[in-house]
N, C-alpha and C. Protein backbone atom coordinates (compact mmCIF):
# COMPACT_ATOMS: atom_id res chain seq x y z
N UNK A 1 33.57 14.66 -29.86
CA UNK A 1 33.48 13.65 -30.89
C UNK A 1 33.82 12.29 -30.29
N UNK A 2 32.73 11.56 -30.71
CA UNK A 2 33.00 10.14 -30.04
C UNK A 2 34.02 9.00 -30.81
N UNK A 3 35.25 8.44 -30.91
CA UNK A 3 36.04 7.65 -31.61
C UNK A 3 35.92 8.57 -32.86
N UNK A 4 36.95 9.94 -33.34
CA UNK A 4 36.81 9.89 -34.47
C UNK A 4 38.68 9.57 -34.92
N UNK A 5 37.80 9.56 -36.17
CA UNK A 5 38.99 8.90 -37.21
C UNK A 5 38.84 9.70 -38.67
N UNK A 6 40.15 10.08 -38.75
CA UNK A 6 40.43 10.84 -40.14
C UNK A 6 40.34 10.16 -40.87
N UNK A 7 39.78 10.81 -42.42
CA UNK A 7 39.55 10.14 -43.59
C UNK A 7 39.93 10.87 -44.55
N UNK A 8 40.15 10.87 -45.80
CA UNK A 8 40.29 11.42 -47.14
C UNK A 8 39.16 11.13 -47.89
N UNK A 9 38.45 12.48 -48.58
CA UNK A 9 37.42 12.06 -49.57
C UNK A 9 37.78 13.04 -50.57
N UNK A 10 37.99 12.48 -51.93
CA UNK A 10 38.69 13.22 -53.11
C UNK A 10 38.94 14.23 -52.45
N UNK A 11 40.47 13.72 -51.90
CA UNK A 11 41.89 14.42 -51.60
C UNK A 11 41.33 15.82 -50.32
N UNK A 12 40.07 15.73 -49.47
CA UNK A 12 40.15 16.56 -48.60
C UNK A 12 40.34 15.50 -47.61
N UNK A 13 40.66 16.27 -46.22
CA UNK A 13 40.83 15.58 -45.20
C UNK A 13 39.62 15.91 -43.92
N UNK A 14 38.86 14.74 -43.76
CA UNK A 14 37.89 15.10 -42.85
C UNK A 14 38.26 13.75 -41.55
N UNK A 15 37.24 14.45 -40.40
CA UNK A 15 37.39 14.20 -39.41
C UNK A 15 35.70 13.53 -39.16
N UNK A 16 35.83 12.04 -39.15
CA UNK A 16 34.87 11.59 -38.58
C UNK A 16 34.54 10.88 -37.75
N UNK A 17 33.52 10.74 -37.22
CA UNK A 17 32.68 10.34 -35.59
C UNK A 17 32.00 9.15 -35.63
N UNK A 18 31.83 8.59 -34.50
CA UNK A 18 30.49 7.61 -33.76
C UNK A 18 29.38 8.90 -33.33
N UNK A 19 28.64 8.28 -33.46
CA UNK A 19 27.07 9.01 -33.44
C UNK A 19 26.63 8.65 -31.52
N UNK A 20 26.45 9.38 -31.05
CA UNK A 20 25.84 9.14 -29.26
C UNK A 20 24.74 8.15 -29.38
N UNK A 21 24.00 6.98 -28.77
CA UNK A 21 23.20 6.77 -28.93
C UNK A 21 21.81 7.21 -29.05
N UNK A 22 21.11 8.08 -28.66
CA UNK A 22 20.01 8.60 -29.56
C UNK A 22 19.88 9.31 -30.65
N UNK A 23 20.79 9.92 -30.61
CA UNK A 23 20.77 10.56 -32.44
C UNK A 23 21.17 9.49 -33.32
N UNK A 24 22.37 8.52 -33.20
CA UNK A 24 22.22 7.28 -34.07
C UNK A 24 21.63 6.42 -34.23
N UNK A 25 20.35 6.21 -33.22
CA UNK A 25 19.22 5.60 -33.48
C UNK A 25 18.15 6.34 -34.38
N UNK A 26 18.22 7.41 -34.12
CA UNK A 26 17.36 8.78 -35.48
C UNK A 26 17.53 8.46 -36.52
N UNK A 27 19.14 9.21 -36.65
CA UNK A 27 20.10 9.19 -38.31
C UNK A 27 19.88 7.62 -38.41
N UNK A 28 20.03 6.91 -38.35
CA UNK A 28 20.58 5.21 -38.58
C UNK A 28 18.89 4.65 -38.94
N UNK A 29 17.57 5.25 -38.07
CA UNK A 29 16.60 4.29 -37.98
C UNK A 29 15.71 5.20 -39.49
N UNK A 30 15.80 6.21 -39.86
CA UNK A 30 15.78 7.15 -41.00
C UNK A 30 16.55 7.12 -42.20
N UNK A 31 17.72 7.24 -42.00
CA UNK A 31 18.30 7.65 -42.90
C UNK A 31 18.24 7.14 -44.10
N UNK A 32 17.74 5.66 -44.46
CA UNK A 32 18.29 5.05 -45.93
C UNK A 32 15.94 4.84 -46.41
N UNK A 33 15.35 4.76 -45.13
CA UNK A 33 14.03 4.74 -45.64
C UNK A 33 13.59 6.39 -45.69
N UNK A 34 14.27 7.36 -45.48
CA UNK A 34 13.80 8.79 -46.00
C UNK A 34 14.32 9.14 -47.73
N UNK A 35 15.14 8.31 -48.18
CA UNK A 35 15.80 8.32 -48.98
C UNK A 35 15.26 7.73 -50.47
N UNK A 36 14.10 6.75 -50.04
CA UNK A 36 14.16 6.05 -50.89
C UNK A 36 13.07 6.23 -52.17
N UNK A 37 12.84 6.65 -53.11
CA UNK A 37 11.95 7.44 -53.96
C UNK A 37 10.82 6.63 -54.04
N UNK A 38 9.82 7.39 -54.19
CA UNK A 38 8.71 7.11 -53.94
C UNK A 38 7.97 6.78 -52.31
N UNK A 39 8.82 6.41 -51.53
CA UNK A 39 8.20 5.89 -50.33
C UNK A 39 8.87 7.26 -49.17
N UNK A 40 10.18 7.33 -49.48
CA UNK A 40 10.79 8.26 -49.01
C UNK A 40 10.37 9.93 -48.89
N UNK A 41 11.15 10.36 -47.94
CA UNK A 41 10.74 12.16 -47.84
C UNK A 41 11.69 12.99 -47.71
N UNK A 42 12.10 13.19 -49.05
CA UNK A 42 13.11 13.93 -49.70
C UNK A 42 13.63 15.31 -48.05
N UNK A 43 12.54 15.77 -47.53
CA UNK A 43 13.15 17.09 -46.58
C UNK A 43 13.50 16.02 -45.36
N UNK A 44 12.77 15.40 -44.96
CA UNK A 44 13.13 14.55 -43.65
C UNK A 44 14.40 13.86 -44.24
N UNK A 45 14.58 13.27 -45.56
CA UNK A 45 16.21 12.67 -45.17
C UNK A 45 17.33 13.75 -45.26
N UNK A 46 16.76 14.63 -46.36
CA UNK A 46 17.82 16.28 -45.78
C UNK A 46 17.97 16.50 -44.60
N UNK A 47 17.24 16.83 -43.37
CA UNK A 47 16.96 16.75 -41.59
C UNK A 47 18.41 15.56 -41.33
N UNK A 48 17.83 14.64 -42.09
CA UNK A 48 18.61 13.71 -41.36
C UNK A 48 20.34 13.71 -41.49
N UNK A 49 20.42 14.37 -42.63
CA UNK A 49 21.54 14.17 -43.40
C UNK A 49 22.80 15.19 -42.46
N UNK A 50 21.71 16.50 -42.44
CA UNK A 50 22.12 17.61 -41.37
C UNK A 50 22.88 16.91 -39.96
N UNK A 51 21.45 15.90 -39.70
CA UNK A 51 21.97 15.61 -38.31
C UNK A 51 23.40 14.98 -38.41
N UNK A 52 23.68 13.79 -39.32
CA UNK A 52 24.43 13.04 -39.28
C UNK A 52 26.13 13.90 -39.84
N UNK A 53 25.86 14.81 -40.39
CA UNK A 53 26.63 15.78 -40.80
C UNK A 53 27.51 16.61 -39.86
N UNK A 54 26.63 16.64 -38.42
CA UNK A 54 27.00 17.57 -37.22
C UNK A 54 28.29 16.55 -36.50
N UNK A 55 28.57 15.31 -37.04
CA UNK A 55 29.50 14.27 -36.40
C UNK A 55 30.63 14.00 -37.40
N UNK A 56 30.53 14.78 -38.09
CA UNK A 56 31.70 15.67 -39.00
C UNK A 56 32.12 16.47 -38.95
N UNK A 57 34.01 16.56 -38.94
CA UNK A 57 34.57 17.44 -38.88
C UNK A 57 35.37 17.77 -39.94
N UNK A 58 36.14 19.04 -39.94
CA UNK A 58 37.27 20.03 -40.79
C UNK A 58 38.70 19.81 -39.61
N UNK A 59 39.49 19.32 -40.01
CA UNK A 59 40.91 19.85 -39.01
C UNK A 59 41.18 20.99 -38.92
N UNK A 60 41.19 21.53 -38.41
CA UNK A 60 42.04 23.20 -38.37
C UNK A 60 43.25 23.58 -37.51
N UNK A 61 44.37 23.49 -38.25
CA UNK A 61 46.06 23.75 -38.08
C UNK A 61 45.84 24.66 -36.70
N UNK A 62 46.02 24.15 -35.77
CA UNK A 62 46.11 24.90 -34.18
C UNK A 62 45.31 25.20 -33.66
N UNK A 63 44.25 24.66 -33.65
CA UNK A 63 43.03 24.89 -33.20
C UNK A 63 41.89 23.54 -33.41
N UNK A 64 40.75 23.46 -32.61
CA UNK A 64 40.22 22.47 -32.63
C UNK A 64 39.41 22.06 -33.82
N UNK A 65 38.87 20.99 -34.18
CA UNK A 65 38.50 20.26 -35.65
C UNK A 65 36.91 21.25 -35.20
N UNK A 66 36.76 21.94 -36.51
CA UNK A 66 35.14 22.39 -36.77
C UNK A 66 34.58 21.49 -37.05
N UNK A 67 33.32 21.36 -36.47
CA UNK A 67 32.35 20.39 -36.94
C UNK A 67 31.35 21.02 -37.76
N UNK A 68 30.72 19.80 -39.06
CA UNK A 68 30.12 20.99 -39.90
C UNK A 68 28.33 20.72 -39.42
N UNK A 69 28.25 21.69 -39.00
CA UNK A 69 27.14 21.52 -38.25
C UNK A 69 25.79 22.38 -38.52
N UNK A 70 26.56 23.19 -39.50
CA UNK A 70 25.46 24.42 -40.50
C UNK A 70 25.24 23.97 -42.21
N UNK A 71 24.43 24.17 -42.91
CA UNK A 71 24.32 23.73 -44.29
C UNK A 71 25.46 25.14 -45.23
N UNK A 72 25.98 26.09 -44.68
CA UNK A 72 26.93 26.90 -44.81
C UNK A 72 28.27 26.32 -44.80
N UNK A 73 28.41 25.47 -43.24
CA UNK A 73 29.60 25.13 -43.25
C UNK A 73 29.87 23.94 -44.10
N UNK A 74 28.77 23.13 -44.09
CA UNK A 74 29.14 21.69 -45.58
C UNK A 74 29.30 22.93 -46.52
N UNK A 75 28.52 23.29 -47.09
CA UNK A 75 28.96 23.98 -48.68
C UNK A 75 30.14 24.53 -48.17
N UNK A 76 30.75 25.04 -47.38
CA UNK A 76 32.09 25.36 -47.48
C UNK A 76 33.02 24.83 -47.39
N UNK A 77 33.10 23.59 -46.79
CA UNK A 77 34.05 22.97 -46.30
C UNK A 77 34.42 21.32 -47.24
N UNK A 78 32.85 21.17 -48.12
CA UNK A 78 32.81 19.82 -49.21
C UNK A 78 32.33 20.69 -50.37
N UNK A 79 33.40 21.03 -51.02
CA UNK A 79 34.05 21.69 -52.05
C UNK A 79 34.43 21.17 -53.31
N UNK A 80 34.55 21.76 -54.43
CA UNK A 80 34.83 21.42 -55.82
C UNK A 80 33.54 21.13 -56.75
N UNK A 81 34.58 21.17 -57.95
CA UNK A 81 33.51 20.97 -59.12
C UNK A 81 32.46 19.20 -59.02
N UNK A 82 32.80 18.64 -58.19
CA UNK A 82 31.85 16.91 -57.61
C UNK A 82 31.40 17.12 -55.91
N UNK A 83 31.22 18.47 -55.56
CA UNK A 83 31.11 18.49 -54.13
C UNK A 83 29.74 17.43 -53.39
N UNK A 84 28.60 17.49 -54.40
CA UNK A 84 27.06 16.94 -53.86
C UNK A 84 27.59 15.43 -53.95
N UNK A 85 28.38 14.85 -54.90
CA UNK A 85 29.55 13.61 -54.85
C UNK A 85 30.28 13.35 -53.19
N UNK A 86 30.93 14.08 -53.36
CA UNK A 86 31.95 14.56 -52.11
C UNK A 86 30.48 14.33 -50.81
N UNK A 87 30.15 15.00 -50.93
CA UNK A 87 29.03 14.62 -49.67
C UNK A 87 28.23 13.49 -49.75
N UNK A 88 27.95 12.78 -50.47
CA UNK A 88 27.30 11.12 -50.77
C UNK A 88 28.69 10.36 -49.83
N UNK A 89 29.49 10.82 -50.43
CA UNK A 89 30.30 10.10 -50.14
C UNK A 89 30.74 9.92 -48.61
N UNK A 90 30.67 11.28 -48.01
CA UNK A 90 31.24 11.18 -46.73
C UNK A 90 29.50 10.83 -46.14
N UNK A 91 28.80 10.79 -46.22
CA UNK A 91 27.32 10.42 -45.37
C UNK A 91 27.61 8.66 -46.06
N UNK A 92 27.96 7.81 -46.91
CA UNK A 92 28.16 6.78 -46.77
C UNK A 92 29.35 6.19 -45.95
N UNK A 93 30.90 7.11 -45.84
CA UNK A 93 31.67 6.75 -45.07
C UNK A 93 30.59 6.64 -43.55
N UNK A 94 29.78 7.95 -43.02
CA UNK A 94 29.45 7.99 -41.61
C UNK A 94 28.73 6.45 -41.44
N UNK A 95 27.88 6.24 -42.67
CA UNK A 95 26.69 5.16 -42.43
C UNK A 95 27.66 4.00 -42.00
N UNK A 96 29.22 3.55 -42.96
CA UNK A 96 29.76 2.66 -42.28
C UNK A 96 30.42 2.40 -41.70
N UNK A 97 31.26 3.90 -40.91
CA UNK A 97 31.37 4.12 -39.42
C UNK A 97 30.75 3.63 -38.54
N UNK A 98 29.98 3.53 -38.19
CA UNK A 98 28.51 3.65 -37.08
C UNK A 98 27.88 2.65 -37.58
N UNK A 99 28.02 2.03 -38.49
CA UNK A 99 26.66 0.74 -38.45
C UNK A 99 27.35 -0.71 -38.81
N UNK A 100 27.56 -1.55 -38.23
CA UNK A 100 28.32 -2.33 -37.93
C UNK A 100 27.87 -3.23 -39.65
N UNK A 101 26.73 -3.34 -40.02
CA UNK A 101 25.95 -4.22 -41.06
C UNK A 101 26.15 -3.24 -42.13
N UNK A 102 26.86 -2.10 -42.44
CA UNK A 102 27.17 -1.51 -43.50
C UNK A 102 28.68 -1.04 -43.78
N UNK A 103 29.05 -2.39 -42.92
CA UNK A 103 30.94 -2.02 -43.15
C UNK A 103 31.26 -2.77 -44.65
N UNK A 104 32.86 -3.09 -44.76
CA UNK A 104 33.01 -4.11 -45.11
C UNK A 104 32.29 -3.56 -47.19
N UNK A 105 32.28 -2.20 -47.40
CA UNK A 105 31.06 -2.34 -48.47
C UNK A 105 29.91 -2.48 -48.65
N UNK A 106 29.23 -3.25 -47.55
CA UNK A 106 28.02 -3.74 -48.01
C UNK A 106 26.61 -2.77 -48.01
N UNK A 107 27.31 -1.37 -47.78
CA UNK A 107 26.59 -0.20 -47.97
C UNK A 107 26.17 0.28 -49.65
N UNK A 108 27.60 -0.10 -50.10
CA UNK A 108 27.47 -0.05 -51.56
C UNK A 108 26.95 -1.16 -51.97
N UNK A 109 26.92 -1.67 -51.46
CA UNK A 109 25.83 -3.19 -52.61
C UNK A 109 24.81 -3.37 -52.09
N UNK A 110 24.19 -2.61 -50.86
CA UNK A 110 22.42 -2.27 -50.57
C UNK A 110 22.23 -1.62 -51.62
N UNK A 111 22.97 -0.18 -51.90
CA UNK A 111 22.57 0.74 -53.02
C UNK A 111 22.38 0.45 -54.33
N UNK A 112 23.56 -0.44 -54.72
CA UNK A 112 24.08 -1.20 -55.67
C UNK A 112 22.57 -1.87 -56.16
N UNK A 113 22.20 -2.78 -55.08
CA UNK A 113 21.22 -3.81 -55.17
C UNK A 113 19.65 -2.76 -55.37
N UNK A 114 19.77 -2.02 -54.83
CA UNK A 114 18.48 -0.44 -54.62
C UNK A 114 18.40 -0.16 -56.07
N UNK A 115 19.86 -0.21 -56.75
CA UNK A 115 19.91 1.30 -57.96
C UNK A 115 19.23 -0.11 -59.18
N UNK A 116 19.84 -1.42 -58.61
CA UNK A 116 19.10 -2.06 -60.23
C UNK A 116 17.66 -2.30 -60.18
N UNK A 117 17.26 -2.43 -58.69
CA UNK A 117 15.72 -2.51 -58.55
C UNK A 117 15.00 -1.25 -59.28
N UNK A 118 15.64 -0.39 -59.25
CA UNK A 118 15.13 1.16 -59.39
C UNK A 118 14.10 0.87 -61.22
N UNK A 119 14.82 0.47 -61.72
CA UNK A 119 14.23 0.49 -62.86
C UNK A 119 12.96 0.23 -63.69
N UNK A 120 13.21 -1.35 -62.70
CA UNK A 120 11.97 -1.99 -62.91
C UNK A 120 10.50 -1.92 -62.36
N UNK A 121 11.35 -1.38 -60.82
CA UNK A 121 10.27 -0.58 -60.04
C UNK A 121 9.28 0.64 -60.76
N UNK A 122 10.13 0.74 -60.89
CA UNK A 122 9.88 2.48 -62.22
C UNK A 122 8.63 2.06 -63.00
N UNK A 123 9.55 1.21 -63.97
CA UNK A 123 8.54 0.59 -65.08
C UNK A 123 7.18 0.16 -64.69
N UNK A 124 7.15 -0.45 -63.52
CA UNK A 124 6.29 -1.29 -63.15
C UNK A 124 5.32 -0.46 -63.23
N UNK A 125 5.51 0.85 -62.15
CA UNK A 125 4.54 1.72 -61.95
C UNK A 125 3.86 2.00 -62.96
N UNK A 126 4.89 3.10 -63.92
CA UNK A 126 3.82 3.75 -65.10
C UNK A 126 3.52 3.12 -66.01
N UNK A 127 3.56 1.71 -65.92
CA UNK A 127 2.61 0.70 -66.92
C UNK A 127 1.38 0.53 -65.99
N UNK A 128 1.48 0.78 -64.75
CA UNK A 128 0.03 0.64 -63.94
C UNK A 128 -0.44 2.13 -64.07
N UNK A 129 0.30 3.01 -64.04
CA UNK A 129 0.09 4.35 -64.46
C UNK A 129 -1.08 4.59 -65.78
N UNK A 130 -0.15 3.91 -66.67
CA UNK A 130 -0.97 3.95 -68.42
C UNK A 130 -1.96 2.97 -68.37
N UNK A 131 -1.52 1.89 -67.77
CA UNK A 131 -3.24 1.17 -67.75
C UNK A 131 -4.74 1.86 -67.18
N UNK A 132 -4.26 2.47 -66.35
CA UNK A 132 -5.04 3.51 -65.21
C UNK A 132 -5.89 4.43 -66.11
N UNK A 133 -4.53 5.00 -67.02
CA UNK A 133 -4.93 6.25 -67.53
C UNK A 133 -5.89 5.88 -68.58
N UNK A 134 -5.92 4.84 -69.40
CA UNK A 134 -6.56 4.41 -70.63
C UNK A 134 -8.06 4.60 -70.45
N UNK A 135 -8.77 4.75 -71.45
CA UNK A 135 -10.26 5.06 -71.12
C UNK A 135 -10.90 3.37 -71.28
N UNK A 136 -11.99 2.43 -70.22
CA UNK A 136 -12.05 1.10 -70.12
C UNK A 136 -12.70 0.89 -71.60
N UNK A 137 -14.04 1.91 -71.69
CA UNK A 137 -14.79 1.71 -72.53
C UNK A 137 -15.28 2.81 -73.31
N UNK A 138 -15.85 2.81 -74.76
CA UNK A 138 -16.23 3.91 -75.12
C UNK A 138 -17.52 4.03 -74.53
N UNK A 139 -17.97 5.21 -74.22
CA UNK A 139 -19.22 5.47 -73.88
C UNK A 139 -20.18 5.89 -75.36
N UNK A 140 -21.89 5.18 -74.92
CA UNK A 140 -22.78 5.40 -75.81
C UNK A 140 -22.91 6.67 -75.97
N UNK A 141 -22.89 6.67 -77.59
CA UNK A 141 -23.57 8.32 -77.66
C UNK A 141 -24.80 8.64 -76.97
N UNK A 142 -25.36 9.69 -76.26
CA UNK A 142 -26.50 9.50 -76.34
C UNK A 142 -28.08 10.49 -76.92
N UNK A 143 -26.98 11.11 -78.67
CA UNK A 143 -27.66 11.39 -79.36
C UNK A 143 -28.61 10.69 -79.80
């Protein structure tokens, strides 16, 4: 593990990393445009999520920190009734670990700034959607 540093995410204790340079050019050059609905690809940012996941660790009392590096060991190890929470959370701690332009918060106010666009974006569409769908003209009978 490259520079890691312990963290708390609702009250567990994890162990996290710097990313090597080519996999944090992967995870980092992916990660937030696989994500993003409609343009995004829901399995490739899962892939990615995996990857960035493998630079996470578990402490373990006398023995060396597990890294969760299987989709077994996250479900086991990011736990409780908010666990898919619990994991947003620690893949935004990694993003502002490792990315110098998403410290400081400003990871949450890309999203922040993402989640109010979301709406209108939305709207926009399926009013081009329903315009689409509308029939232009009636057609002549041609009884």
């Amino acid at each position: 593990m490259l520079q890691p540093k312990e963290i708390e995410v609702n009250g567990k204790t994890f162990i996290i990393s710097k990313f090597p340079a080519v996999a944090g050019r992967e995870i980092v050059s992916q990660y937030v445009t696989s994500g993003l609905p409609k343009l995004g690809d829901y399995k490739r940012n899962e892939e990615i999520m995996f990857k960035l996941m493998c630079y996470v660790a578990v402490p373990i009392k006398g023995a060396k920190p597990l890294a969760l590096t299987t989709p077994a060991l996250i479900d086991n190890h990011v736990v409780g009734e908010d666990s898919w929470e619990m994991l947003g959370k620690l893949e935004i701690a990694m993003m502002e670990y490792n990315c110098s332009f998403f410290r400081n918060g400003l990871i949450s106010n890309f999203f922040g700034g993402l989640a109010q666009k979301i709406p209108t974006w939305v709207s926009k569409i399926l009013t081009d959607l329903s315009v689409r769908s509308l029939p232009t003209e009636k057609q002549p009978s041609t009884n």
